[in-house]
ModelCIF file with pLDDT and N, C-alpha, C, O atoms, coordinates in Angstrom:
data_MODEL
#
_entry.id   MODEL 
#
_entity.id                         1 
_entity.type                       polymer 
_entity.pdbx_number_of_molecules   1 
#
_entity_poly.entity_id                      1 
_entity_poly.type                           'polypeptide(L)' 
_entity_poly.nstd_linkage                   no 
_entity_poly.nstd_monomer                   no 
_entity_poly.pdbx_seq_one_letter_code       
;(UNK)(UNK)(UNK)(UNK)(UNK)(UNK)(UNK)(UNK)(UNK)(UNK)(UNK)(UNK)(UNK)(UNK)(UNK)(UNK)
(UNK)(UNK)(UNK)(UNK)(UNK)(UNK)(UNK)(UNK)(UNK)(UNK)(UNK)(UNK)(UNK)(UNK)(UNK)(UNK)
(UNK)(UNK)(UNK)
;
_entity_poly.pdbx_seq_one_letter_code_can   XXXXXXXXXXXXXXXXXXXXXXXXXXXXXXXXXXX 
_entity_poly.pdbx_strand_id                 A 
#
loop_
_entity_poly_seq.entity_id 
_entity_poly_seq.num 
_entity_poly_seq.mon_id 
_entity_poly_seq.hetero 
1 1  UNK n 
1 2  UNK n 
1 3  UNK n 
1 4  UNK n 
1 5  UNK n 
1 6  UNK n 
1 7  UNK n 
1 8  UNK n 
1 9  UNK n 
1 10 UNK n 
1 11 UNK n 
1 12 UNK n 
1 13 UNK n 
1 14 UNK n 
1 15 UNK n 
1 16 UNK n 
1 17 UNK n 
1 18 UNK n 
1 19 UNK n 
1 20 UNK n 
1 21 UNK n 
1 22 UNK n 
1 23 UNK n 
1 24 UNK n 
1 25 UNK n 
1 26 UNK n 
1 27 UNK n 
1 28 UNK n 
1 29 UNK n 
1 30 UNK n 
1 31 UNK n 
1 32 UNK n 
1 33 UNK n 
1 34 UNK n 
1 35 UNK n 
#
_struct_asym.id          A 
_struct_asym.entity_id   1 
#
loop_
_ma_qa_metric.id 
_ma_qa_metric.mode 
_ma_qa_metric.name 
_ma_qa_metric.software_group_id 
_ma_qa_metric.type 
1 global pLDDT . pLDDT 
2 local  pLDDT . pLDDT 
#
_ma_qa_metric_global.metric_id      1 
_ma_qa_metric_global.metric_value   90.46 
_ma_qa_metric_global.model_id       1 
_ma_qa_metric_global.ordinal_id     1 
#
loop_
_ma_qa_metric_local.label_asym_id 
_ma_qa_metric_local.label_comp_id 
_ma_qa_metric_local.label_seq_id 
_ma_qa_metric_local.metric_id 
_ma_qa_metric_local.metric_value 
_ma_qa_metric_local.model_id 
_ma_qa_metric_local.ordinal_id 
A UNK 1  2 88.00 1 1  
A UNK 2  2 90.00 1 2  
A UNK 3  2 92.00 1 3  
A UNK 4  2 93.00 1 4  
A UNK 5  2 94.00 1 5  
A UNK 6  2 94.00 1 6  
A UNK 7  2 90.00 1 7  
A UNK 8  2 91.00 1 8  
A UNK 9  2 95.00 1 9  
A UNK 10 2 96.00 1 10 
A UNK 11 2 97.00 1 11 
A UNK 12 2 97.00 1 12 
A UNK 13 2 97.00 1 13 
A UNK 14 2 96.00 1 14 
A UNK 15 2 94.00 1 15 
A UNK 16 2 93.00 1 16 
A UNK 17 2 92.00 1 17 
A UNK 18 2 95.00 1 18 
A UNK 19 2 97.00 1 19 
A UNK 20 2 97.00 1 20 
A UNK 21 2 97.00 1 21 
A UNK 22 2 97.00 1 22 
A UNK 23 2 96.00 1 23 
A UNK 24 2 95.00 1 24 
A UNK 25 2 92.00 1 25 
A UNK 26 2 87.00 1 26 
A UNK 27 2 84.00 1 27 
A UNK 28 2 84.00 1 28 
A UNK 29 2 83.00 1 29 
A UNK 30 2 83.00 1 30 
A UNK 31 2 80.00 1 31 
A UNK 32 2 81.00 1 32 
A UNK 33 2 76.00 1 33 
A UNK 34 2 81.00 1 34 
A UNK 35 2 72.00 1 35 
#
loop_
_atom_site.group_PDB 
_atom_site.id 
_atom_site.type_symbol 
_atom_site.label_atom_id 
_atom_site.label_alt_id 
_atom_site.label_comp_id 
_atom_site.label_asym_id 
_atom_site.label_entity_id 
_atom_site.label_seq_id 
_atom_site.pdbx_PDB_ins_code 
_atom_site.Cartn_x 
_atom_site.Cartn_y 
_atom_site.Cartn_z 
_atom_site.occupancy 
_atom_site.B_iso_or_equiv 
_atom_site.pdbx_formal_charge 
_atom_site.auth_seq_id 
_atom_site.auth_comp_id 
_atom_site.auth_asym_id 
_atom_site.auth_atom_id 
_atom_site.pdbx_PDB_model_num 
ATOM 1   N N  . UNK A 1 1  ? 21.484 -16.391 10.443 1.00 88.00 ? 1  UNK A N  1 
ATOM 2   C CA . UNK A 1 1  ? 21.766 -15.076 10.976 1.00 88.00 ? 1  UNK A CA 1 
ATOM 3   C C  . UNK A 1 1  ? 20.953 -14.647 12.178 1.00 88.00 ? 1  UNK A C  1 
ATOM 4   O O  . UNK A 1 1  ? 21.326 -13.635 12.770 1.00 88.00 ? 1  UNK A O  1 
ATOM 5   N N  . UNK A 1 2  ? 19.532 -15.515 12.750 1.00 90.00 ? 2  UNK A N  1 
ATOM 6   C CA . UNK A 1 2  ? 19.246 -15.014 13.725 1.00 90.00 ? 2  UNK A CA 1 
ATOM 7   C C  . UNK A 1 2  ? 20.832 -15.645 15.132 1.00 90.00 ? 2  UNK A C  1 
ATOM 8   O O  . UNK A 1 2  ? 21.899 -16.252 15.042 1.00 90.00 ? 2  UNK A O  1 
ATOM 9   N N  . UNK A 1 3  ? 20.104 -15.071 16.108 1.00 92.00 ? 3  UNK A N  1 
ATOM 10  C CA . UNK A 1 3  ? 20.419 -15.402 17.276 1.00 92.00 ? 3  UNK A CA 1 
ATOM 11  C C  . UNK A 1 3  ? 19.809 -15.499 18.473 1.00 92.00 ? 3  UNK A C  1 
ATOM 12  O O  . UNK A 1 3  ? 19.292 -14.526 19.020 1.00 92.00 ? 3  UNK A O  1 
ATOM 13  N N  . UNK A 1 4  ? 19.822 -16.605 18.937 1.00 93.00 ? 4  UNK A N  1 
ATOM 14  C CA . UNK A 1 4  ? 19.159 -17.842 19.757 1.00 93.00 ? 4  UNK A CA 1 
ATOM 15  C C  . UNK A 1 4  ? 19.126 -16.990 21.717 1.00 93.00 ? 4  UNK A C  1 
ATOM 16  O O  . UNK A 1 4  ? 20.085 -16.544 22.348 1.00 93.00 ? 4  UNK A O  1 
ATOM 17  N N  . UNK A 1 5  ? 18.070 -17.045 22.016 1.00 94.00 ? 5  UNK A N  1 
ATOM 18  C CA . UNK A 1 5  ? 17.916 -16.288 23.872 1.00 94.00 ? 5  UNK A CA 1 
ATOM 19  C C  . UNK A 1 5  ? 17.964 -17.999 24.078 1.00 94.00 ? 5  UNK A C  1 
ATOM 20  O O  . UNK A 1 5  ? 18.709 -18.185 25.039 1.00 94.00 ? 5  UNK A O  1 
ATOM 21  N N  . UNK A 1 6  ? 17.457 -19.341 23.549 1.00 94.00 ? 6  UNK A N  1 
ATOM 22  C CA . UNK A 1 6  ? 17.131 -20.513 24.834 1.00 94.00 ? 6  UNK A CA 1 
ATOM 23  C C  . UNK A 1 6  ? 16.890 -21.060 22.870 1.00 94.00 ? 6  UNK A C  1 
ATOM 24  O O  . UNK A 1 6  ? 16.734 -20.616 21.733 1.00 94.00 ? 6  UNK A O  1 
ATOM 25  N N  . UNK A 1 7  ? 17.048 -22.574 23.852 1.00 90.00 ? 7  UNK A N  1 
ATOM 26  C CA . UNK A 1 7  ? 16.302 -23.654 22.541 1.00 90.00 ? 7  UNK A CA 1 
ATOM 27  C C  . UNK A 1 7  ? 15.495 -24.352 23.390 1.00 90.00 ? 7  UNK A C  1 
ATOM 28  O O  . UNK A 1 7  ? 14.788 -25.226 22.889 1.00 90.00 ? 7  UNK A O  1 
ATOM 29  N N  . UNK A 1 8  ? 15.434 -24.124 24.774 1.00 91.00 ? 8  UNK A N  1 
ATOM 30  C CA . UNK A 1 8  ? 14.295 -25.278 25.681 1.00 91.00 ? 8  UNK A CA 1 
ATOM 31  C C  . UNK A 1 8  ? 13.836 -24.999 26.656 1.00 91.00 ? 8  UNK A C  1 
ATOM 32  O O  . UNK A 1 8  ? 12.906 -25.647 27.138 1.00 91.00 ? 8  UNK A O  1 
ATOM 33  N N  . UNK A 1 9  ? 14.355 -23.960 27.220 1.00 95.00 ? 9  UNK A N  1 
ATOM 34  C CA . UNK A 1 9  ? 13.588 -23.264 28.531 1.00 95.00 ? 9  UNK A CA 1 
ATOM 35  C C  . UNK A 1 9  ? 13.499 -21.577 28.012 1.00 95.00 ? 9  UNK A C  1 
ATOM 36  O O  . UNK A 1 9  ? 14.453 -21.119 27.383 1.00 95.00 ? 9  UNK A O  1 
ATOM 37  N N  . UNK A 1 10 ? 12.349 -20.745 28.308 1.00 96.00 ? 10 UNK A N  1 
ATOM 38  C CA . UNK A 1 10 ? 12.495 -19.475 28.431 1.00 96.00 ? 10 UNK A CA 1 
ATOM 39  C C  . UNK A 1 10 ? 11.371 -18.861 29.262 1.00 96.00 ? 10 UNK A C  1 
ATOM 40  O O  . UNK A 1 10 ? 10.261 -19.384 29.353 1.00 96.00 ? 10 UNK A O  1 
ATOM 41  N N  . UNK A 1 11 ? 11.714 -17.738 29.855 1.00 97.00 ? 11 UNK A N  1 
ATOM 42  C CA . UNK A 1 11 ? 11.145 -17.342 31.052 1.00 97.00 ? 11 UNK A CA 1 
ATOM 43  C C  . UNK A 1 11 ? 9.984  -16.161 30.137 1.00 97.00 ? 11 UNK A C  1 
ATOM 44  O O  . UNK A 1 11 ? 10.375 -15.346 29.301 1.00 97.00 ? 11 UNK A O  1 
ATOM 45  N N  . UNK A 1 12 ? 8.703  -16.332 30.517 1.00 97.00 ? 12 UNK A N  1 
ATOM 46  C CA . UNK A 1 12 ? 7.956  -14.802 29.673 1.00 97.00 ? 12 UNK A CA 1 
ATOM 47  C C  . UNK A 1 12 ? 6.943  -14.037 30.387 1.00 97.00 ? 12 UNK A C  1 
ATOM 48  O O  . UNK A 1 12 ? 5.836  -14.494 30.674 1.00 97.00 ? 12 UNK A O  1 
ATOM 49  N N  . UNK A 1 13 ? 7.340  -12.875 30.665 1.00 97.00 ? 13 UNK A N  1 
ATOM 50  C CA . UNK A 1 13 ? 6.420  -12.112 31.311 1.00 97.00 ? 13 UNK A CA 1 
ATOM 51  C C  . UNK A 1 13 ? 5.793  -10.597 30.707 1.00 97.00 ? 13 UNK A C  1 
ATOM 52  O O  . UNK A 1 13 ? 6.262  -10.036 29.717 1.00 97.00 ? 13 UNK A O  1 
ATOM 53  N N  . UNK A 1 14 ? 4.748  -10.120 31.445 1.00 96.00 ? 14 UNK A N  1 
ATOM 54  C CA . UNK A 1 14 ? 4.293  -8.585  30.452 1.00 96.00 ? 14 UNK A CA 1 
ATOM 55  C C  . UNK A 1 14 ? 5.228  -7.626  30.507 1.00 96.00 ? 14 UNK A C  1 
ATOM 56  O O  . UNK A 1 14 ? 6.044  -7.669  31.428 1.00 96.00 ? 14 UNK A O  1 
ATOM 57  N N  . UNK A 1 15 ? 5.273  -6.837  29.771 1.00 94.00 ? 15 UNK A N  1 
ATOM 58  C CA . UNK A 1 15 ? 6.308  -5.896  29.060 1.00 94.00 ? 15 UNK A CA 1 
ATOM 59  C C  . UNK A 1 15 ? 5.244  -4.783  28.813 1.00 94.00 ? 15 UNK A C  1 
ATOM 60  O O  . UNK A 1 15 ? 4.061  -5.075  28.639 1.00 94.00 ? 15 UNK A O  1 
ATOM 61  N N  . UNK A 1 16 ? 5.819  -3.155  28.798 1.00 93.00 ? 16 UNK A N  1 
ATOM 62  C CA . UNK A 1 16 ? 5.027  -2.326  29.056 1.00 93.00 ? 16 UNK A CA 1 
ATOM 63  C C  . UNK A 1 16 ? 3.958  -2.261  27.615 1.00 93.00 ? 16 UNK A C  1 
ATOM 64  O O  . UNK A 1 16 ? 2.827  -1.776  27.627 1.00 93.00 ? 16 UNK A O  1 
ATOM 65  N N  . UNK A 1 17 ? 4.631  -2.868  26.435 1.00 92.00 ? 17 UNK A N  1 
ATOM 66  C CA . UNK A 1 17 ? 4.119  -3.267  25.514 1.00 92.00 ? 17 UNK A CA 1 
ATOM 67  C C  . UNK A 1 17 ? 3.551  -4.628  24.534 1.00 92.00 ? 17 UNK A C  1 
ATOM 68  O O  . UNK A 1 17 ? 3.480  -4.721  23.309 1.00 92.00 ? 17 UNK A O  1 
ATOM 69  N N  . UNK A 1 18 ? 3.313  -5.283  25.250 1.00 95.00 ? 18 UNK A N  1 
ATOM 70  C CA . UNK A 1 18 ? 3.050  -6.788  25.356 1.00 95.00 ? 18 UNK A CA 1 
ATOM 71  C C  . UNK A 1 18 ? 4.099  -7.682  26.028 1.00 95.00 ? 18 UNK A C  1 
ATOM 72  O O  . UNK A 1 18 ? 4.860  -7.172  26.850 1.00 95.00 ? 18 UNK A O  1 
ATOM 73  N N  . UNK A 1 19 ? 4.193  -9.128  25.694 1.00 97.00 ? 19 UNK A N  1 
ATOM 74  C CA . UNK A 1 19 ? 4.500  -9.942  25.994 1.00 97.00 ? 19 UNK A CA 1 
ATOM 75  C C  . UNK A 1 19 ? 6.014  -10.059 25.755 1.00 97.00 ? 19 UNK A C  1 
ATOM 76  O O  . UNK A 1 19 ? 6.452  -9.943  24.610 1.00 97.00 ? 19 UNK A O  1 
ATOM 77  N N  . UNK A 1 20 ? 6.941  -10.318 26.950 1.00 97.00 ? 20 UNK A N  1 
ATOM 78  C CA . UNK A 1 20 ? 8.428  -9.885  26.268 1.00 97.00 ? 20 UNK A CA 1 
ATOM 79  C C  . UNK A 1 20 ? 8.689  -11.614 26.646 1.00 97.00 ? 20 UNK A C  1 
ATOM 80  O O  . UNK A 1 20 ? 7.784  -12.332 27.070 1.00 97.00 ? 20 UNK A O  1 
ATOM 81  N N  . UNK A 1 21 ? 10.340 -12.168 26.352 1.00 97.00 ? 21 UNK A N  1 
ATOM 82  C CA . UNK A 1 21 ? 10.515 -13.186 26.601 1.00 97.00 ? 21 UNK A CA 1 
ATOM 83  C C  . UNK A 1 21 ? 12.178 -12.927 27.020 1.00 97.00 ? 21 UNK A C  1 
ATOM 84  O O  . UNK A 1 21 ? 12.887 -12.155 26.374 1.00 97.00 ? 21 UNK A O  1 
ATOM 85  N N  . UNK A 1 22 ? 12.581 -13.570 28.002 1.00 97.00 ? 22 UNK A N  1 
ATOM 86  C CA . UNK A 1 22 ? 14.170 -14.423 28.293 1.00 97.00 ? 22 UNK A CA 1 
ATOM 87  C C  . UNK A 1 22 ? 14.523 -15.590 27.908 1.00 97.00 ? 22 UNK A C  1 
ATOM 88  O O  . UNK A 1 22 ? 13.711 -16.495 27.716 1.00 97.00 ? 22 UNK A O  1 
ATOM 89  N N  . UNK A 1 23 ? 15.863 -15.710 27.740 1.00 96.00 ? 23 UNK A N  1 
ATOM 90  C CA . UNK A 1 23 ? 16.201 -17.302 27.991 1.00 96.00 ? 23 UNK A CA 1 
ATOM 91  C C  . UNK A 1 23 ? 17.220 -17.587 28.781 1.00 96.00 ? 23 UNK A C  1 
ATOM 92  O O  . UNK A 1 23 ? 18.202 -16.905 29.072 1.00 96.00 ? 23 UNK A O  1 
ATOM 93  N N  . UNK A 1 24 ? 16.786 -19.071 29.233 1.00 95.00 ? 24 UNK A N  1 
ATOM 94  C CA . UNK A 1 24 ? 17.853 -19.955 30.074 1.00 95.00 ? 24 UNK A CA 1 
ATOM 95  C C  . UNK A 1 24 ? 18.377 -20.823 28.764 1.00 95.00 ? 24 UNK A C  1 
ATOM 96  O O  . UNK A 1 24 ? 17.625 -21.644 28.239 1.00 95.00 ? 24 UNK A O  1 
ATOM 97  N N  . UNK A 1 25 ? 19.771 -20.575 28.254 1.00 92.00 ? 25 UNK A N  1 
ATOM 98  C CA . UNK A 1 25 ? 20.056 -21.394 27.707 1.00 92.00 ? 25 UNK A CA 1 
ATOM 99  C C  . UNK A 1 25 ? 20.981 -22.649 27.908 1.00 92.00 ? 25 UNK A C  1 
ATOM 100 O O  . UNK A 1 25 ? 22.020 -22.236 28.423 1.00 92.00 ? 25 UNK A O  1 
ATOM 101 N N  . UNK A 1 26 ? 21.024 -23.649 27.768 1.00 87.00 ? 26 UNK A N  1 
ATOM 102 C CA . UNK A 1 26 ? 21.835 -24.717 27.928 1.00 87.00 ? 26 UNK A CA 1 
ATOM 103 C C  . UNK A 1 26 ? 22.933 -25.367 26.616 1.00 87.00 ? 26 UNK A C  1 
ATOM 104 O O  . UNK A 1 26 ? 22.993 -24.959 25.456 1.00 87.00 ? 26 UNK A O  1 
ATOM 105 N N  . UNK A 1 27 ? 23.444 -26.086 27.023 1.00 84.00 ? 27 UNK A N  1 
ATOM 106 C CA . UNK A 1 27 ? 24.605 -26.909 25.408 1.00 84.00 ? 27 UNK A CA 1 
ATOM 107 C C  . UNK A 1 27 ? 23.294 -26.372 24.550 1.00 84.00 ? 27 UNK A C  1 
ATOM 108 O O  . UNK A 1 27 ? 22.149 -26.409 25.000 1.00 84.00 ? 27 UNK A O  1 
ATOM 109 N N  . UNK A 1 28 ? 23.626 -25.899 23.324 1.00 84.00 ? 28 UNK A N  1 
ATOM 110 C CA . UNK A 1 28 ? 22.830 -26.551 22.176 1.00 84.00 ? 28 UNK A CA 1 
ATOM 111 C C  . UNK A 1 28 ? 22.962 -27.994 21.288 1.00 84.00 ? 28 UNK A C  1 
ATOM 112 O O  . UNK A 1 28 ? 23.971 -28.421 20.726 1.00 84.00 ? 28 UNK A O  1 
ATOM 113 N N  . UNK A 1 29 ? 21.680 -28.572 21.345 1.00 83.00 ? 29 UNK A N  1 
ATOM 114 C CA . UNK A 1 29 ? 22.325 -30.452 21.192 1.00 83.00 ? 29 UNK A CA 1 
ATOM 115 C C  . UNK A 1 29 ? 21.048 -30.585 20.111 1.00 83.00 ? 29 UNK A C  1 
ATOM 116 O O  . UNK A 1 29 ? 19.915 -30.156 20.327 1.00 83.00 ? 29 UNK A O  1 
ATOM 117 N N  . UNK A 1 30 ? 21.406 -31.144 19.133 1.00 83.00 ? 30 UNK A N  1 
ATOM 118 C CA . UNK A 1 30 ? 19.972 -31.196 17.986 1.00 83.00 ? 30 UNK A CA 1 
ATOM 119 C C  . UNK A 1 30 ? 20.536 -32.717 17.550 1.00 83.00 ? 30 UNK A C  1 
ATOM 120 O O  . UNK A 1 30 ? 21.704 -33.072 17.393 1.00 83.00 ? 30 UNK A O  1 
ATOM 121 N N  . UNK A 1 31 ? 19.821 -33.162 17.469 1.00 80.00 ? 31 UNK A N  1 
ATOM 122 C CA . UNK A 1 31 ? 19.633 -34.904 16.535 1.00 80.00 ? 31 UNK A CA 1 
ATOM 123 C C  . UNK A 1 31 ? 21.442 -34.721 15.435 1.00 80.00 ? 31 UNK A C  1 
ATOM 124 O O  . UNK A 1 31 ? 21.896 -33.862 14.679 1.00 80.00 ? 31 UNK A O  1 
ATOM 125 N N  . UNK A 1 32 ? 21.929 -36.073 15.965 1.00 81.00 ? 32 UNK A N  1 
ATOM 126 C CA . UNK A 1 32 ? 22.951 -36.368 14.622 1.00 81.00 ? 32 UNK A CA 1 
ATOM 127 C C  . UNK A 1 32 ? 22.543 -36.182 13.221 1.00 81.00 ? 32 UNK A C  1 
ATOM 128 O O  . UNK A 1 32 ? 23.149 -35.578 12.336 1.00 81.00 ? 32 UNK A O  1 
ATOM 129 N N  . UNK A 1 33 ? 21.478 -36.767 13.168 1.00 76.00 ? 33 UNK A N  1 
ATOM 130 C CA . UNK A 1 33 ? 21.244 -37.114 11.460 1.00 76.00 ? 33 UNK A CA 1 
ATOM 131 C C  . UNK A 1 33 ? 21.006 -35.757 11.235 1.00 76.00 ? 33 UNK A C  1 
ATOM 132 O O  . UNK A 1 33 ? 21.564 -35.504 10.167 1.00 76.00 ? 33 UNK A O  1 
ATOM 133 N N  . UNK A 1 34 ? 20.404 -34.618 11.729 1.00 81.00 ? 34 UNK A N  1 
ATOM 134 C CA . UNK A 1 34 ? 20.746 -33.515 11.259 1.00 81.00 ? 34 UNK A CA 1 
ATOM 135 C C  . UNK A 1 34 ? 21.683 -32.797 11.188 1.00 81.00 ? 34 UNK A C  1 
ATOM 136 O O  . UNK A 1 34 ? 21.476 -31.673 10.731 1.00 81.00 ? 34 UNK A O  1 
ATOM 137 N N  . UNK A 1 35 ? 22.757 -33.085 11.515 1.00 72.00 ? 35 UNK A N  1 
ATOM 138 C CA . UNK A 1 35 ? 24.148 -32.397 11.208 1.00 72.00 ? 35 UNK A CA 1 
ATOM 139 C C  . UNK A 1 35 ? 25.443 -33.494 10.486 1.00 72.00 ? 35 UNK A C  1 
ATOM 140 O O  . UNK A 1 35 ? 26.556 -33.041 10.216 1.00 72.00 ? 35 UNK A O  1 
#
């Protein structure tokens, strides 16, 4: 049930309240034997 900003690149800069994050996302591609 979450949902995914990046699985391999993400961009992170300060936020007026800490540390915020983006993503560049690409295909999502994970190992065969795990699926």
């Amino acid at each position: 049930g979450w949902t995914v900003l990046s699985d391999d690149l993400v961009v992170v800069r300060s936020g007026p309240a800490g540390p915020i994050v983006s993503g560049i996302p690409k295909a999502l591609a994970v190992p065969a034997d795990v699926v």
